[in-house]
Protein backbone atom coordinates (compact mmCIF):
# COMPACT_ATOMS: atom_id res chain seq x y z
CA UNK A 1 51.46 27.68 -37.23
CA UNK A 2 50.24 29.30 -34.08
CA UNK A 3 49.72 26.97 -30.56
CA UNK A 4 46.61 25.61 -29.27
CA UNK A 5 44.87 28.59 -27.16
CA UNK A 6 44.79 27.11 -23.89
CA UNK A 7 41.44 27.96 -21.62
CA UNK A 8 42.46 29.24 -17.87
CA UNK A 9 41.66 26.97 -15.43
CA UNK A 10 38.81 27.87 -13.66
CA UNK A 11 37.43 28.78 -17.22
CA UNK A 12 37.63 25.70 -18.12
CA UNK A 13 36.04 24.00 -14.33
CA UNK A 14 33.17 26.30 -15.60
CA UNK A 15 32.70 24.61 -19.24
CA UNK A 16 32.43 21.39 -17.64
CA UNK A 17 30.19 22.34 -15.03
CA UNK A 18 28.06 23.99 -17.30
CA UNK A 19 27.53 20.74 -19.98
CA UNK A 20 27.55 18.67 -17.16
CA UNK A 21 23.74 16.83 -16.34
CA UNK A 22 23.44 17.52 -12.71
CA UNK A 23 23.03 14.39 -10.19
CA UNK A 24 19.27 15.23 -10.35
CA UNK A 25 18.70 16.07 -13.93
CA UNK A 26 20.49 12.35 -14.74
CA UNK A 27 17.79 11.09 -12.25
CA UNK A 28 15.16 12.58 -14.19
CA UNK A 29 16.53 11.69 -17.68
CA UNK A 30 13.83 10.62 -20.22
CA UNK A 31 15.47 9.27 -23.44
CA UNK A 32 11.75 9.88 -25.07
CA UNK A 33 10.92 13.77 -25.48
CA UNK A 34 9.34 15.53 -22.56
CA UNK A 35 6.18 14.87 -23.60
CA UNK A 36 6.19 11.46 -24.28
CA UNK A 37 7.28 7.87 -22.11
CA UNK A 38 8.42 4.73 -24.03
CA UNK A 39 5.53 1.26 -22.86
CA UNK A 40 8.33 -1.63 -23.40
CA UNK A 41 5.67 -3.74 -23.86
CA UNK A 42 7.62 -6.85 -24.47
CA UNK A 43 9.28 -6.43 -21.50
CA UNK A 44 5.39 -6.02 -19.33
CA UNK A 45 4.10 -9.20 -21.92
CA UNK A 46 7.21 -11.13 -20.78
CA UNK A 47 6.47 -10.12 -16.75
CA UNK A 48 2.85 -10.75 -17.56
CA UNK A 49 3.31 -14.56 -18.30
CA UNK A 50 5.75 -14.67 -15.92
CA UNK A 51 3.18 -13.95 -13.34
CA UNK A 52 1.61 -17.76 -13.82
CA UNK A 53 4.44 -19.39 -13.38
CA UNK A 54 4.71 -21.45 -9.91
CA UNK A 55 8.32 -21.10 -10.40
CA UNK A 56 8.24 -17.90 -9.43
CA UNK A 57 6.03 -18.13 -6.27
CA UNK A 58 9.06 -20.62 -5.46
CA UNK A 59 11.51 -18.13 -6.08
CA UNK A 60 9.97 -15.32 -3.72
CA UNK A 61 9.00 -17.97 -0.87
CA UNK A 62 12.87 -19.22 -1.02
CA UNK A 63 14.00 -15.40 -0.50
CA UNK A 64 12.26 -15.24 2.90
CA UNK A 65 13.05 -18.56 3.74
CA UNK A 66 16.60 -17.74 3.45
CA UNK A 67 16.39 -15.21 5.66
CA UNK A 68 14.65 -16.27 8.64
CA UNK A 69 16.66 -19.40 8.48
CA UNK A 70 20.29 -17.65 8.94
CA UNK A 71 19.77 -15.06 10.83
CA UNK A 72 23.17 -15.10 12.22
CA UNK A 73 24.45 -13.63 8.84
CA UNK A 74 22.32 -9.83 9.89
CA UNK A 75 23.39 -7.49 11.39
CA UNK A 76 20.80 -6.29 14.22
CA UNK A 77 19.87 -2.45 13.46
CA UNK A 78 20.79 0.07 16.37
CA UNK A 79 18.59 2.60 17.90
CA UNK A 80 19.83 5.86 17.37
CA UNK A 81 20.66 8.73 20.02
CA UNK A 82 17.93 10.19 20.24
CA UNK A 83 15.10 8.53 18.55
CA UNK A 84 11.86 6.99 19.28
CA UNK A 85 12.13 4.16 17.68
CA UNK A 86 15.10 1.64 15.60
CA UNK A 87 14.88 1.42 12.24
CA UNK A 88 12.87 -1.70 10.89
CA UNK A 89 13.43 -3.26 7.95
CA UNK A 90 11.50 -6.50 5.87
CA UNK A 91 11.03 -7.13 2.28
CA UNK A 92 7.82 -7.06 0.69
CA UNK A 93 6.05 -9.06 -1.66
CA UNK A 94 3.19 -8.69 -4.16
CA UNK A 95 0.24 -10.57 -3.03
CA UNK A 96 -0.01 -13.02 -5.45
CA UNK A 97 3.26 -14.95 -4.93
CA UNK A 98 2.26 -15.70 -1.25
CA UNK A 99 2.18 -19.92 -1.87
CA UNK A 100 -1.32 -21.62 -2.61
CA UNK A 101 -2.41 -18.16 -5.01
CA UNK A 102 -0.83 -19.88 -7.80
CA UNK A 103 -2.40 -21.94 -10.47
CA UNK A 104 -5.79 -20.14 -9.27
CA UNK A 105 -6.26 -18.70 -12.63
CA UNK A 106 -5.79 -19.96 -15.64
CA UNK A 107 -4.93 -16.78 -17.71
CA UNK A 108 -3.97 -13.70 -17.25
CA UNK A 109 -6.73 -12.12 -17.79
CA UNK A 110 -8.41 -14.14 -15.33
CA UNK A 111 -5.65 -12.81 -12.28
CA UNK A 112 -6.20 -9.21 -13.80
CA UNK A 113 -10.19 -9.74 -13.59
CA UNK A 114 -9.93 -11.24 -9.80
CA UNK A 115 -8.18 -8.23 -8.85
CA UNK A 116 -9.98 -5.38 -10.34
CA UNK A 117 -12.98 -7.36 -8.72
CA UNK A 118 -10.85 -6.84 -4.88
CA UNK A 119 -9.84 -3.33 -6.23
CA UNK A 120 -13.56 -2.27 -6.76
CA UNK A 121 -14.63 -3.87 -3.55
CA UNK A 122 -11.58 -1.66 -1.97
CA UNK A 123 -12.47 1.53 -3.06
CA UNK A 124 -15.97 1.20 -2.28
CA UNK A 125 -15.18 0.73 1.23
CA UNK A 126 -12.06 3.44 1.35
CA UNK A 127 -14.29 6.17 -0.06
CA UNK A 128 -17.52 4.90 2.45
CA UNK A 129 -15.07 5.27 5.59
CA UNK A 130 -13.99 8.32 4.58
CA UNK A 131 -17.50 9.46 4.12
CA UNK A 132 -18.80 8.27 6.84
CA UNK A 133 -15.69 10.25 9.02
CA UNK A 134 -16.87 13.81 7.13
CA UNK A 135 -20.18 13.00 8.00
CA UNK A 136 -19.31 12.44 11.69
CA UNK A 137 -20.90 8.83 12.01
CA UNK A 138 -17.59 7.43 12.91
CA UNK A 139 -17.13 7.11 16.86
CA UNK A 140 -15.85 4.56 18.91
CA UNK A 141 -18.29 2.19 20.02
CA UNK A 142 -19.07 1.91 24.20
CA UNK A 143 -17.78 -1.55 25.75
CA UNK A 144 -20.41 -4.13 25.89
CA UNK A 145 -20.09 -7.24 28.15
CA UNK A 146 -19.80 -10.70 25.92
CA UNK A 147 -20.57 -13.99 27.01
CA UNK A 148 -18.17 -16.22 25.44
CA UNK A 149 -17.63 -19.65 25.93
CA UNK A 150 -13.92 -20.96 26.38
CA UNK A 151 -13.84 -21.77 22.78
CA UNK A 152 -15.02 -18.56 21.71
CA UNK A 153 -18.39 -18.61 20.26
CA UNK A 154 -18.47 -14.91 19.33
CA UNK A 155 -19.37 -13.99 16.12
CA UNK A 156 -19.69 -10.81 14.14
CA UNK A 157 -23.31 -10.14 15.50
CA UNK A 158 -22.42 -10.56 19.16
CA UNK A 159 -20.00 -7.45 18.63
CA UNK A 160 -21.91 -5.13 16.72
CA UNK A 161 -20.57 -2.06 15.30
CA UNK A 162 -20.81 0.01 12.25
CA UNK A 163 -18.96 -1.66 8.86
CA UNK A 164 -16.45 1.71 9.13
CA UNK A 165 -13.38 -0.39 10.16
CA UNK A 166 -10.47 -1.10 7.97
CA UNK A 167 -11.23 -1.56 3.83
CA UNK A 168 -12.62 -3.52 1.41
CA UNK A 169 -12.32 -7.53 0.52
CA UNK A 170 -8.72 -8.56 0.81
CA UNK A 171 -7.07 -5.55 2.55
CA UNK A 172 -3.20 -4.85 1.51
CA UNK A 173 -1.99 -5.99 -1.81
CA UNK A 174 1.64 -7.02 -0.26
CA UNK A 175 2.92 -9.16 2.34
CA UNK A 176 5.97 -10.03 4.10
CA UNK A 177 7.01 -12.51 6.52
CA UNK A 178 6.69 -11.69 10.13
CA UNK A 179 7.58 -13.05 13.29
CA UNK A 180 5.05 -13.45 15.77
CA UNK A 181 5.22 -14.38 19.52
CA UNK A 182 8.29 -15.98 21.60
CA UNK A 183 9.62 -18.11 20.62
CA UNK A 184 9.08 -16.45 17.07
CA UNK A 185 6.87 -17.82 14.38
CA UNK A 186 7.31 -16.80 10.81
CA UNK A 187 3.73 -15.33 9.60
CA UNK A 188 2.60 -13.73 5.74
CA UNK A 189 0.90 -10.73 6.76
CA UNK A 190 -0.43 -8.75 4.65
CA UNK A 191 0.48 -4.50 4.71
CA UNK A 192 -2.07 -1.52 4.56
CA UNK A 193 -1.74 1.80 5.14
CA UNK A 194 -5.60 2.08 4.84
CA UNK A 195 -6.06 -0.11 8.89
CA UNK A 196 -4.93 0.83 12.10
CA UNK A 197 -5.57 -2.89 13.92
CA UNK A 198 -3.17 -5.29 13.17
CA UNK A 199 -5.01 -8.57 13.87
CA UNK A 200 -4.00 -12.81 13.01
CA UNK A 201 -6.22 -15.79 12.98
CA UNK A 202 -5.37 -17.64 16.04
CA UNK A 203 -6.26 -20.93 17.64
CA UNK A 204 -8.78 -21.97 18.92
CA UNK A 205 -11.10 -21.51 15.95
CA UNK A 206 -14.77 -21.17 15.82
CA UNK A 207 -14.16 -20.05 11.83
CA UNK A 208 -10.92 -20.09 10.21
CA UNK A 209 -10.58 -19.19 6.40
CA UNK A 210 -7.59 -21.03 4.91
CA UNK A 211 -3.79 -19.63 5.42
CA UNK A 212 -0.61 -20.87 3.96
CA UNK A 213 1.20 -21.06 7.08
CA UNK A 214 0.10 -23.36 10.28
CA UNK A 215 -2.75 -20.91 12.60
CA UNK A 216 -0.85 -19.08 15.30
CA UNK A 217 -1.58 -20.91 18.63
CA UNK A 218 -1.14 -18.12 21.69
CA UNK A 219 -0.72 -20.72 24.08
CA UNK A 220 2.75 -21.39 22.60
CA UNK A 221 4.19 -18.16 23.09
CA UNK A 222 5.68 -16.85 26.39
CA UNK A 223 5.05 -13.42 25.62
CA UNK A 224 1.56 -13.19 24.28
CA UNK A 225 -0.89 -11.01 27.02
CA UNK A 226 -4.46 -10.16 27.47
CA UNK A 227 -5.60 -6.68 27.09
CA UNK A 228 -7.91 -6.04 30.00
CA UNK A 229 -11.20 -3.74 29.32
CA UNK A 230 -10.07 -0.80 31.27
CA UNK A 231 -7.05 -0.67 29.04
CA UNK A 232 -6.58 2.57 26.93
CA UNK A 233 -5.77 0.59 24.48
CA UNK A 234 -8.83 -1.20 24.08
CA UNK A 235 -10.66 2.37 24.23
CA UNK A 236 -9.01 3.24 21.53
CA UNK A 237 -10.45 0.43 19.43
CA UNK A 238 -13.52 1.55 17.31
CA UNK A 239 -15.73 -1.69 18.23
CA UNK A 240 -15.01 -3.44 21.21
CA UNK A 241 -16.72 -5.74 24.09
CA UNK A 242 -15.18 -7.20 27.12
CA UNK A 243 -15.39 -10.94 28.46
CA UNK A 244 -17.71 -11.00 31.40
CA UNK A 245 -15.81 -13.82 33.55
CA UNK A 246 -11.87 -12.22 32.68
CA UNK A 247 -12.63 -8.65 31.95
CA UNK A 248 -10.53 -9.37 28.92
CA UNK A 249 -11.02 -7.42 25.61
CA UNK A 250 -12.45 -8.02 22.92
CA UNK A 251 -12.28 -6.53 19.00
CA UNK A 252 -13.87 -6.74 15.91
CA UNK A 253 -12.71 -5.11 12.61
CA UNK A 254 -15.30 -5.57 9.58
CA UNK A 255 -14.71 -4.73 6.42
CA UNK A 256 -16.70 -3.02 3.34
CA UNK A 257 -17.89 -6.34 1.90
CA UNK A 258 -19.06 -8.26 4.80
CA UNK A 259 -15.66 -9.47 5.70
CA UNK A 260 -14.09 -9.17 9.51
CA UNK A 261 -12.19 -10.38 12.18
CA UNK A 262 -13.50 -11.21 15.78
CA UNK A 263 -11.29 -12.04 19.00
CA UNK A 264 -8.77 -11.50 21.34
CA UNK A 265 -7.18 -7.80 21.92
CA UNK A 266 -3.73 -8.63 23.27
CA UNK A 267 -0.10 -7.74 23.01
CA UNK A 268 2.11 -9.82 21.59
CA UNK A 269 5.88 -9.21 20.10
CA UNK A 270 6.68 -9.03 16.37
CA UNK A 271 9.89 -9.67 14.63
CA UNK A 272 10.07 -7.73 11.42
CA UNK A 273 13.32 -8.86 9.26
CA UNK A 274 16.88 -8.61 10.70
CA UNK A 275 15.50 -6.22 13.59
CA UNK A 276 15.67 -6.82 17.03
CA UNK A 277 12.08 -7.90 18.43
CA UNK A 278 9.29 -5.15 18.73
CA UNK A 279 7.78 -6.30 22.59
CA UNK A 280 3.78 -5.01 23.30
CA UNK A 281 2.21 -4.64 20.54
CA UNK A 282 -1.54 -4.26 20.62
CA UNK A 283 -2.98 -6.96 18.22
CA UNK A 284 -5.54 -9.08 17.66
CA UNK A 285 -6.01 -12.48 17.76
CA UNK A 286 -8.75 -13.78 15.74
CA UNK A 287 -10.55 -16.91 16.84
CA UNK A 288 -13.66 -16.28 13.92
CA UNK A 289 -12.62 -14.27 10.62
CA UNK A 290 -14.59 -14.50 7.12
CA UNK A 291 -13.33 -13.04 4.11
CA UNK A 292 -10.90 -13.45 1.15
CA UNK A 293 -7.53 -12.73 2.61
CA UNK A 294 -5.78 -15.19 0.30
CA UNK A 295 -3.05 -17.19 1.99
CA UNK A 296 -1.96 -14.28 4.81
CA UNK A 297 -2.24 -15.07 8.56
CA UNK A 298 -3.33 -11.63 8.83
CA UNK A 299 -2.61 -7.68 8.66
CA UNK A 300 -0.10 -5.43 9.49
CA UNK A 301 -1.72 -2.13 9.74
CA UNK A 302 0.34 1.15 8.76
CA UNK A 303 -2.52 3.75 9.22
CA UNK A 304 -1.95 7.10 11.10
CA UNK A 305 -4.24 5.86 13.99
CA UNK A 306 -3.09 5.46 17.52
CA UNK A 307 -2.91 1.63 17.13
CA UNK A 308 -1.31 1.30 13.48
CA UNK A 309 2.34 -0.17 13.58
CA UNK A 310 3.82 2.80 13.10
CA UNK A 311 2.23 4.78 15.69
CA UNK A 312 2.85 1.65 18.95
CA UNK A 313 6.68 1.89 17.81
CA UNK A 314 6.55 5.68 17.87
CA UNK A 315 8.17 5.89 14.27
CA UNK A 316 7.25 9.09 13.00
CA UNK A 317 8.47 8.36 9.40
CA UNK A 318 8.45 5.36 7.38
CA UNK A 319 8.48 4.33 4.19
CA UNK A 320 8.07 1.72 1.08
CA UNK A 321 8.83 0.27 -2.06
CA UNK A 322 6.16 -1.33 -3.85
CA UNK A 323 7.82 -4.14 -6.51
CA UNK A 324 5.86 -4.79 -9.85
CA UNK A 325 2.82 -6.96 -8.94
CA UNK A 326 3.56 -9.06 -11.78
CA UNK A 327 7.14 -9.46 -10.23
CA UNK A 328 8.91 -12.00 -7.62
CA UNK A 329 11.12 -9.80 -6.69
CA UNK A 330 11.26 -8.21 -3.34
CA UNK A 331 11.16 -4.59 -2.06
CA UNK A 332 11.56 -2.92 1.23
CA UNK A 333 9.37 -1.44 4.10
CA UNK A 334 11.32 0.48 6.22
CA UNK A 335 10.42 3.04 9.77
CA UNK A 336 12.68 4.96 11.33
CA UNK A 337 15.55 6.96 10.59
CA UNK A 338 17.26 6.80 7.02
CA UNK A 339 13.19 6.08 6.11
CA UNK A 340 12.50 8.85 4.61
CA UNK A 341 16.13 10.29 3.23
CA UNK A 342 16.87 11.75 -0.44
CA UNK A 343 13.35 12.03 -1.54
CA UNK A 344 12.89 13.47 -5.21
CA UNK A 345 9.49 14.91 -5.02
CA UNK A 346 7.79 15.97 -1.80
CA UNK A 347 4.03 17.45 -0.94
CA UNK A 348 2.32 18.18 2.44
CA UNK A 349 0.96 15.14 4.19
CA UNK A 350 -3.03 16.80 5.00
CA UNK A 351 -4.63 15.10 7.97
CA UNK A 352 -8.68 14.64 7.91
CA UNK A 353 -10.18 16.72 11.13
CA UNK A 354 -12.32 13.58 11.42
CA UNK A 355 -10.42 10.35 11.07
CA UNK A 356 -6.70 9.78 11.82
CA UNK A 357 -6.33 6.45 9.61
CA UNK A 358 -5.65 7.66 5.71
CA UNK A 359 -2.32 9.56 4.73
CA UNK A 360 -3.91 12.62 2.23
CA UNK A 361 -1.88 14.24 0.28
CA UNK A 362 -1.94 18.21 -1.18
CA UNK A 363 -2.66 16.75 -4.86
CA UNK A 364 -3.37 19.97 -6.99
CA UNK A 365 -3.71 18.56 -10.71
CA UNK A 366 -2.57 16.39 -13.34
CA UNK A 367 -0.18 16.63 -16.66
CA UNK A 368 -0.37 15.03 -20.01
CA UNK A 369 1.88 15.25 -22.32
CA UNK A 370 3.45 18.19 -20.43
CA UNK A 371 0.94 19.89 -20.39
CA UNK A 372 -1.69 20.67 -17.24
CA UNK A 373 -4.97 19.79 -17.42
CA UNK A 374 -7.77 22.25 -16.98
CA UNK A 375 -9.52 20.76 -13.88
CA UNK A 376 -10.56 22.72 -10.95
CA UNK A 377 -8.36 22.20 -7.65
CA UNK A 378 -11.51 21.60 -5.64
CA UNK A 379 -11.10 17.95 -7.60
CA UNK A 380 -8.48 17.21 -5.32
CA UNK A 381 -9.44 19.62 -2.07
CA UNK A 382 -10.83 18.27 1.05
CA UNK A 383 -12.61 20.77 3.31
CA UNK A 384 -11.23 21.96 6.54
CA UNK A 385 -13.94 21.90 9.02
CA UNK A 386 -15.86 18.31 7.76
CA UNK A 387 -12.81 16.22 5.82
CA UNK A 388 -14.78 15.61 2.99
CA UNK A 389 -13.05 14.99 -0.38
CA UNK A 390 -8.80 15.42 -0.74
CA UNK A 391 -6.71 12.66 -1.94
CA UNK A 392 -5.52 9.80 -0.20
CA UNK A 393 -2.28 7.64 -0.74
CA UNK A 394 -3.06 3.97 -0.27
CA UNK A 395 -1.00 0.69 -0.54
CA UNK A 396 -3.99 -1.16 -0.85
CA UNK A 397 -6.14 -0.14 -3.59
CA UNK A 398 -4.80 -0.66 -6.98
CA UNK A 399 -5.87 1.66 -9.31
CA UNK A 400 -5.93 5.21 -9.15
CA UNK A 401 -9.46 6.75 -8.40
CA UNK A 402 -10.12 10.38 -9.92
CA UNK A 403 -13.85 12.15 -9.65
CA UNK A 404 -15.63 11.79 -12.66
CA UNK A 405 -14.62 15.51 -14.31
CA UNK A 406 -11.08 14.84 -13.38
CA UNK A 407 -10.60 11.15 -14.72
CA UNK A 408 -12.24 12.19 -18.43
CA UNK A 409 -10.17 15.15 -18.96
CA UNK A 410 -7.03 12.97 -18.33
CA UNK A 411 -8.79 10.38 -20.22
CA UNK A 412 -9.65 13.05 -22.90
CA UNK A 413 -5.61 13.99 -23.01
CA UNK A 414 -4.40 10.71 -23.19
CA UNK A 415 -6.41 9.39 -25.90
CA UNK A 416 -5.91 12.97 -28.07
CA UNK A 417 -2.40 11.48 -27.47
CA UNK A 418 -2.38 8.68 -28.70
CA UNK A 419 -4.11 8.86 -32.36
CA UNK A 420 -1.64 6.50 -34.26
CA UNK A 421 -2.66 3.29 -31.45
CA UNK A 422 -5.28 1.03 -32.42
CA UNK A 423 -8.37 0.93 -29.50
CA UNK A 424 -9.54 -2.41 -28.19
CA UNK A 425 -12.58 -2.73 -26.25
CA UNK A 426 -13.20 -1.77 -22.37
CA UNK A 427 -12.37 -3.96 -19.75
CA UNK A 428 -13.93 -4.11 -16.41
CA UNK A 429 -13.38 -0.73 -14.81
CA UNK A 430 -11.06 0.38 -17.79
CA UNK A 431 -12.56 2.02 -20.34
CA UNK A 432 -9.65 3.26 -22.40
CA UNK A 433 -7.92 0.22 -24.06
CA UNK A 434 -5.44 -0.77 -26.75
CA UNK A 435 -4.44 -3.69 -28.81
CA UNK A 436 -0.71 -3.43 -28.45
CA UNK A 437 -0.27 -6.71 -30.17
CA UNK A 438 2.86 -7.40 -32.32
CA UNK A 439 4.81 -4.51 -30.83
CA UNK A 440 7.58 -4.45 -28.65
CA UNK A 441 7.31 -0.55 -27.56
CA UNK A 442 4.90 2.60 -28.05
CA UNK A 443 5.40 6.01 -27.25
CA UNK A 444 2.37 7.54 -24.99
CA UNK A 445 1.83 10.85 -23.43
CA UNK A 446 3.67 11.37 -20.28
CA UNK A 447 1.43 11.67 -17.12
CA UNK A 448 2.42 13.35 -13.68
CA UNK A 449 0.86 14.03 -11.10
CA UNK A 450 1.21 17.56 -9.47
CA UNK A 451 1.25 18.66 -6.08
CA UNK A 452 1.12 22.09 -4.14
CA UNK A 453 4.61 23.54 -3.17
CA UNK A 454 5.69 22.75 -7.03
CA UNK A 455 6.44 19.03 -7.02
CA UNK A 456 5.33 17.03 -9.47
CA UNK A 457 5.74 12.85 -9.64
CA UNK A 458 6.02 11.78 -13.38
CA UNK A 459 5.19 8.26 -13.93
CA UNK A 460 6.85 5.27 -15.91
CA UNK A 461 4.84 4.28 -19.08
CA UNK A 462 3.82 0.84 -17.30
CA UNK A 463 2.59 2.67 -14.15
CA UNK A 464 -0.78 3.40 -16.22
CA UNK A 465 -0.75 1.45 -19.17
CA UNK A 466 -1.23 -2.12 -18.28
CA UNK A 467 -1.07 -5.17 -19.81
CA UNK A 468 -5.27 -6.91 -18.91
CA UNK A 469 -4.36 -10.40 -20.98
CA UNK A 470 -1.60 -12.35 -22.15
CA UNK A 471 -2.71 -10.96 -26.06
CA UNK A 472 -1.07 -7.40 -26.20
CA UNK A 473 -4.17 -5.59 -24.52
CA UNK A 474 -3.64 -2.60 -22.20
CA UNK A 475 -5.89 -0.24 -20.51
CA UNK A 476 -4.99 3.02 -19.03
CA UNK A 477 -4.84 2.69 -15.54
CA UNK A 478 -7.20 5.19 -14.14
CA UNK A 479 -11.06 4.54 -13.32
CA UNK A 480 -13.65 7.56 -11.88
CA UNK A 481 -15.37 7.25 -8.68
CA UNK A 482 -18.81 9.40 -7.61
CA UNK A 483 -16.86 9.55 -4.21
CA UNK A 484 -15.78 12.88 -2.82
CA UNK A 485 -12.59 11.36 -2.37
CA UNK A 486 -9.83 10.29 -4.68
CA UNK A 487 -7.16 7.42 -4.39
CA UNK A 488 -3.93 6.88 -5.48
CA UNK A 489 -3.29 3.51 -5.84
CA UNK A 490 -0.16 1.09 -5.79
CA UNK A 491 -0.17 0.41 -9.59
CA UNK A 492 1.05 4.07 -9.66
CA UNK A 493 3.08 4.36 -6.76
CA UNK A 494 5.41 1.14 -8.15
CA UNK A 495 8.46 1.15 -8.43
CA UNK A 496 8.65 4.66 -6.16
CA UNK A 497 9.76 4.80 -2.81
CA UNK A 498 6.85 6.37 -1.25
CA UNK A 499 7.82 7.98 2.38
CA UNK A 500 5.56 9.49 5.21
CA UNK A 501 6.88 11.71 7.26
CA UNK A 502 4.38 12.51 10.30
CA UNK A 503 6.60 14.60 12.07
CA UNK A 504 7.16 17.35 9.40
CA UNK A 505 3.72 16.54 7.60
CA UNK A 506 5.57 15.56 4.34
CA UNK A 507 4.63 12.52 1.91
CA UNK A 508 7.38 11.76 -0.34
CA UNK A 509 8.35 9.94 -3.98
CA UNK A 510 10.86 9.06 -5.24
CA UNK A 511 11.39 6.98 -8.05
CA UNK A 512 13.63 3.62 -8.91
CA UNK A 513 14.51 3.85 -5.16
CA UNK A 514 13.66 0.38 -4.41
């Protein structure tokens, strides 16, 4: 009997190297074929019913409580050599486990109905701003003397601008806890990438809409400080009036629906997780606000203007992980260095020659099935010299807008796809819909989304099929819009860490990086 051949060594280090999945190809695994994604739809049901429960509302509340409670067990983050700014950390939420939102509704169908209802009125106002920027009718608005009584008797009116700043009815779609003033008070604020004023309701009001936590009082905190008129800050606000007896100024931010906030400009500092305190930084304090803001105190803003968040700290990247809004669970925002590390897929960040606010992104088409679409790349173009069009990223709207030639050939796709499903009827904005009802998993076309340099961001199953009642019906996830621009919204981008890079002009995804 002859021996056993035995391979050479480094003949046999290249065998294994060459049947071995590389670290990015077992990223990227699909057990499904590469056309196709597996909808556990047992496993959305289950999260779907979940979502009612005050139980878990509990559960997320108790996560943040935790923390601010014992925050001797943190470690404080240093400030690297050499950078602008520490790295900031704090977990988000979805909106609708901030305490008082549940038992609202008393199906599912019901919570899904209230918030396609915010997501429309979001849109509409994200598309509006960013036409009224290409058409040049966005321009800060000269200072204006108020006269204000002690209690504040401004209203909306009495600081007239146009209805260009920040978004639609109940801005951000996740919150966090945040600590405002010294000594710190733990706030919900809500988080949008679509606003660069970061605002609260404060005390004294002249018109309050109800908040889960106790109204910030500024007379309680040592650190809280005026904004005078002549500040540069205040010029940089896009409606603003000053207080004829202190010179003080004053802001207003309205939103798309009739919504705003009216008040105080003034710094103030911010806690954000197990970070050490962020001092002066431009807010406002809101003494008269109307609108549906659910439970939050108020807004973070993480737009690319000069008085976003991001832009006061000088953090040139940050980034976030958006948790299933059906889901307790947390997720992270995070600036600074380490923010934007590791990312899967990358495409250049395009900034709008007219407004600094929205992130756009070089979006170039769209796959089903694995295979591209035939829709023209001016879908997804914005034009140089006016900024009309292009695609923007947002945390805030829900669903993902596509212009009306775009959205029915992936429409088109997806439904040629999916022959064997039974339809259901449309719902709300959704006009593709299935009765999934008895099943505990389909197969459906795969979708990605494509960007220029080559990258291309393929989503989960449950990222555009979604579950619109307790009963087994899901829609796709995609709606047109007549706007020149389109939207990518959160219920795509979950699940993905989503990164934005200002200093190398990169937006990045990357997937179960939460």
């Amino acid at each position: 009997m002859q021996p056993p051949t035995l391979l050479p060594l480094a003949a046999l280090l290249l065998l294994l190297l060459a049947v071995a999945p590389s670290p990015a190809a077992s990223r990227h695994h699909h057990p499904a074929s590469s056309a196709t994604e597996t909808l556990d739809v047992a496993a959305s049901l289950s999260r779907a019913h979940a979502a009612l429960s005050t139980d878990a509302t509990t559960a997320a509340v108790s996560l943040h409580q935790s923390a601010a409670t014992e925050p001797h067990k943190h470690k404080r983050s240093p400030r690297p050599k050499g950078s602008s700014s520490s790295s900031l950390t704090l977990r988000l939420h979805s909106r609708d486990f901030i305490p008082g939102e549940q038992g609202r509704h008393e199906s599912y169908r019901s919570l899904v109905l209230s918030r396609l209802r915010r997501d429309t009125a979001r849109a509409a106002a994200v598309s509006a701003r960013a036409a009224l920027a290409a058409a040049g009718l966005l321009s800060h608005q000269d200072l204006r003397p108020a006269d204000t009584s002690p209690v504040f008797a401004a209203s909306a009116a009495a600081i007239q601008g146009p209805v260009v700043s920040g978004v639609g009815q109940g801005s951000g779609e996740y919150f966090s806890r945040v600590g405002v003033g010294s000594p710190a008070r733990e706030l919900y604020m809500v988080l949008d990438t679509g606003s660069d004023v970061t605002w609260l309701q404060c005390q004294p009001c002249a018109d309050c809409y109800q908040q889960s936590d106790p109204v910030f009082d500024p007379s309680l905190s040592s650190s809280y400080a005026a904004v005078s008129c002549d500040s540069p800050r205040c010029r940089d606000l896009d409606t603003a009036a000053c207080r004829n007896a202190t010179g003080a100024c004053l802001y207003e931010v309205a939103y798309g629906d009739g919504s705003y906030t009216v008040g105080d400009f003034a710094t103030e500092t911010l806690t954000l997780g197990d970070s050490q305190p962020v001092t002066n930084v431009a807010i406002g304090c809101g003494h008269d606000n109307e609108g549906l803001f659910v439970g939050a105190a108020g807004l973070l803003a993480l737009g690319g203007g000069p008085l976003s968040f991001p832009s006061q700290i000088s953090a040139s990247t940050f980034s976030y992980c958006l948790v299933d809004r059906d889901s307790p669970s947390a997720s992270t925002l995070q600036f600074g260095y380490g923010a934007a590390e590791d990312t899967a897929v990358t495409a250049p960040l395009v900034r709008s020659p007219r407004t600094s606010t929205f992130y756009y992104v070089a979006m170039t088409g769209i796959s089903v099935g694995g295979q591209a679409l035939s829709i023209p790349s001016s879908a997804f173009a914005m034009d140089a010299a006016s900024g009309s069009g292009g695609v923007i990223v947002d945390s805030g709207t829900a669903v993902t807008r596509l212009q009306a030639p775009a959205y029915a050939a992936l429409r088109d796709a997806f439904v040629a796809g999916t022959p064997s499903l039974p339809r259901a009827g449309g719902v709300s904005l959704f006009d593709t819909c299935y009765d999934l009802s008895g099943r505990t998993s389909v197969e459906v076309p795969a979708v990605s989304l494509r960007f220029e340099g080559g990258g291309a961001l393929r989503l989960p199953a449950k990222n555009y099929l979604i579950p619109v009642d307790g009963a087994g019906t899901y829609c796709l996830a995609f709606a047109p819009t007549n706007a020149a621009v389109s939207i990518i919204g959160n219920v795509q981008q979950q699940g993905t860490r989503v990164s934005f890079d200002t200093a190398r002009g990169v937006v990045g995804f990357t997937p179960n990086k939460c």
